[in-house]
N, C-alpha and C. Protein backbone atom coordinates (compact mmCIF):
# COMPACT_ATOMS: atom_id res chain seq x y z
N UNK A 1 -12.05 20.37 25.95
CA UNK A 1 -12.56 19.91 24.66
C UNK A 1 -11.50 20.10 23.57
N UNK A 2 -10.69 21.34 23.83
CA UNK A 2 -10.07 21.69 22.43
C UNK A 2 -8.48 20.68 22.71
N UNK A 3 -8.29 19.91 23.89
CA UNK A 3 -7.25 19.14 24.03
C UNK A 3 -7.68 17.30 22.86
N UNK A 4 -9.07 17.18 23.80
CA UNK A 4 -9.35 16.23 23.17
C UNK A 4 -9.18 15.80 21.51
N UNK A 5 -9.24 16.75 20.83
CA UNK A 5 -9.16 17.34 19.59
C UNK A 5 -7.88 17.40 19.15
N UNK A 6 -7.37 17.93 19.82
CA UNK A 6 -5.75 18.27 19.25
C UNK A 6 -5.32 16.69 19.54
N UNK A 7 -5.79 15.88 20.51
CA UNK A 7 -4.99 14.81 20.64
C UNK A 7 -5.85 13.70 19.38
N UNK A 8 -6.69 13.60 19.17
CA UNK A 8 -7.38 13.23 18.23
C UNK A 8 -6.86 12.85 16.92
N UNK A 9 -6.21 14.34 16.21
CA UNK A 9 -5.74 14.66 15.16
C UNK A 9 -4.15 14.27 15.32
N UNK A 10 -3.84 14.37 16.05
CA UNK A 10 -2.51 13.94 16.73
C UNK A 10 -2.33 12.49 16.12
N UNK A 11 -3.19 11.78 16.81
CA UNK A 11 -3.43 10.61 16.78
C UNK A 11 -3.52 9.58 15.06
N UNK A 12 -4.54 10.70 14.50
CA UNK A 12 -4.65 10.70 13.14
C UNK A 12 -3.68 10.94 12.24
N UNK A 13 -2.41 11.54 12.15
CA UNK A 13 -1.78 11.94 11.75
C UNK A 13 -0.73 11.05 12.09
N UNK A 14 -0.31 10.91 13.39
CA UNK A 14 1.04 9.31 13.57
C UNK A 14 0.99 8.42 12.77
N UNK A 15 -1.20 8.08 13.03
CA UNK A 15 -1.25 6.23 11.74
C UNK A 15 -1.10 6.50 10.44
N UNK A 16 -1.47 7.92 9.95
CA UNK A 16 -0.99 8.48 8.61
C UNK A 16 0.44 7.86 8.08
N UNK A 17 1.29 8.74 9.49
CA UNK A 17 2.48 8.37 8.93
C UNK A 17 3.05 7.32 9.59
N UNK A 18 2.29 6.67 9.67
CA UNK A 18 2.63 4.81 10.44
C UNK A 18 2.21 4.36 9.23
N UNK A 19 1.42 4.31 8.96
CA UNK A 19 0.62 3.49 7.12
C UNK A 19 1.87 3.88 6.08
N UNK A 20 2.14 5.12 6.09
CA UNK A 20 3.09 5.55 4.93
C UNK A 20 4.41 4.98 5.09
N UNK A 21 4.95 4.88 6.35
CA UNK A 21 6.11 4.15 6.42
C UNK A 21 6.24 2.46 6.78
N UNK A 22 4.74 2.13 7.00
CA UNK A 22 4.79 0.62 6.61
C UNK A 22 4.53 0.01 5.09
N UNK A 23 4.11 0.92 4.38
CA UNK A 23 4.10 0.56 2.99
C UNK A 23 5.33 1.25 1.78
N UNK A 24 6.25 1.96 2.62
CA UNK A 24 7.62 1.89 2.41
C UNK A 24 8.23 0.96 2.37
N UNK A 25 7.92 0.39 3.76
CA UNK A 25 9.28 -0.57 4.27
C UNK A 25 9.48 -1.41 3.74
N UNK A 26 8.49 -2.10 2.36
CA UNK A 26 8.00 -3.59 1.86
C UNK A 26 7.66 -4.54 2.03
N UNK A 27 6.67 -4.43 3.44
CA UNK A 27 6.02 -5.77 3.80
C UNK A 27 4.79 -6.03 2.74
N UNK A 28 5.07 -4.40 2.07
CA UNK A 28 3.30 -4.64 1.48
C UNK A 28 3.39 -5.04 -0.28
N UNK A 29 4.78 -5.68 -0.28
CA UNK A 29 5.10 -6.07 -1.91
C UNK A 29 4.39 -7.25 -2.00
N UNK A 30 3.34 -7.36 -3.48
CA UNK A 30 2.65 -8.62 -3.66
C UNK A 30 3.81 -9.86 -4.00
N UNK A 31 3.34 -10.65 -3.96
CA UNK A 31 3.96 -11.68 -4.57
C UNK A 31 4.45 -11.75 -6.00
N UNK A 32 5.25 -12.15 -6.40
CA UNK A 32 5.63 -12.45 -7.57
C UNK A 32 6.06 -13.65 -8.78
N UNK A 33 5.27 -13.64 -9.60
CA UNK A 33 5.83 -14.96 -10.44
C UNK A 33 5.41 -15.05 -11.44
N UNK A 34 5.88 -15.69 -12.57
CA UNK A 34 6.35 -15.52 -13.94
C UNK A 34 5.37 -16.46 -14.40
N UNK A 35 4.51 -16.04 -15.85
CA UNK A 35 3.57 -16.25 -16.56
C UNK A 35 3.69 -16.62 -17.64
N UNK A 36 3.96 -17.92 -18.40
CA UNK A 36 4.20 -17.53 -20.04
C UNK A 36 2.91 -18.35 -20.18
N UNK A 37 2.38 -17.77 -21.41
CA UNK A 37 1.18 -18.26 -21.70
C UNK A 37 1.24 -18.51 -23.81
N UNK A 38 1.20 -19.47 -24.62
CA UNK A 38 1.12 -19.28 -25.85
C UNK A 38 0.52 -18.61 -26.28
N UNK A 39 0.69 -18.06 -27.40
CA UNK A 39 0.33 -17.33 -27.95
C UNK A 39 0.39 -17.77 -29.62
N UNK A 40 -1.36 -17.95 -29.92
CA UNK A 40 -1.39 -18.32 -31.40
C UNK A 40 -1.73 -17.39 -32.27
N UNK A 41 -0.87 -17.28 -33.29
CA UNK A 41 -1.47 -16.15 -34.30
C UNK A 41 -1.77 -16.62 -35.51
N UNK A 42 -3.21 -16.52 -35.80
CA UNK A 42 -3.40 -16.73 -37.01
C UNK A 42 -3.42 -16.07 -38.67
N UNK A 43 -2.31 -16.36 -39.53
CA UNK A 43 -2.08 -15.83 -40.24
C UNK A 43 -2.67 -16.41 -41.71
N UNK A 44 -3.47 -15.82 -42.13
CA UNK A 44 -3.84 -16.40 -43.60
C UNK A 44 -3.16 -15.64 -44.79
């Protein structure tokens, strides 16, 4: 039982640091692109 467990957490802990170093690597950068939008100011 106490193997099952240890391998468990084992297990838990690799995708930890499988997640952390796939969202390093930058597959997980959004997209990017440029916005201009007018802008009216009304001045009295």
């Amino acid at each position: 039982m106490g193997r099952i467990i240890r391998f468990v957490l084992i297990l838990i802990m690799l995708g930890g640091l499988g997640l952390i170093g796939y969202s390093y690597s930058g597959y997980l950068v959004p997209a990017q692109q440029t916005v201009t939008l007018p802008v009216e100011i009304d001045v009295d």
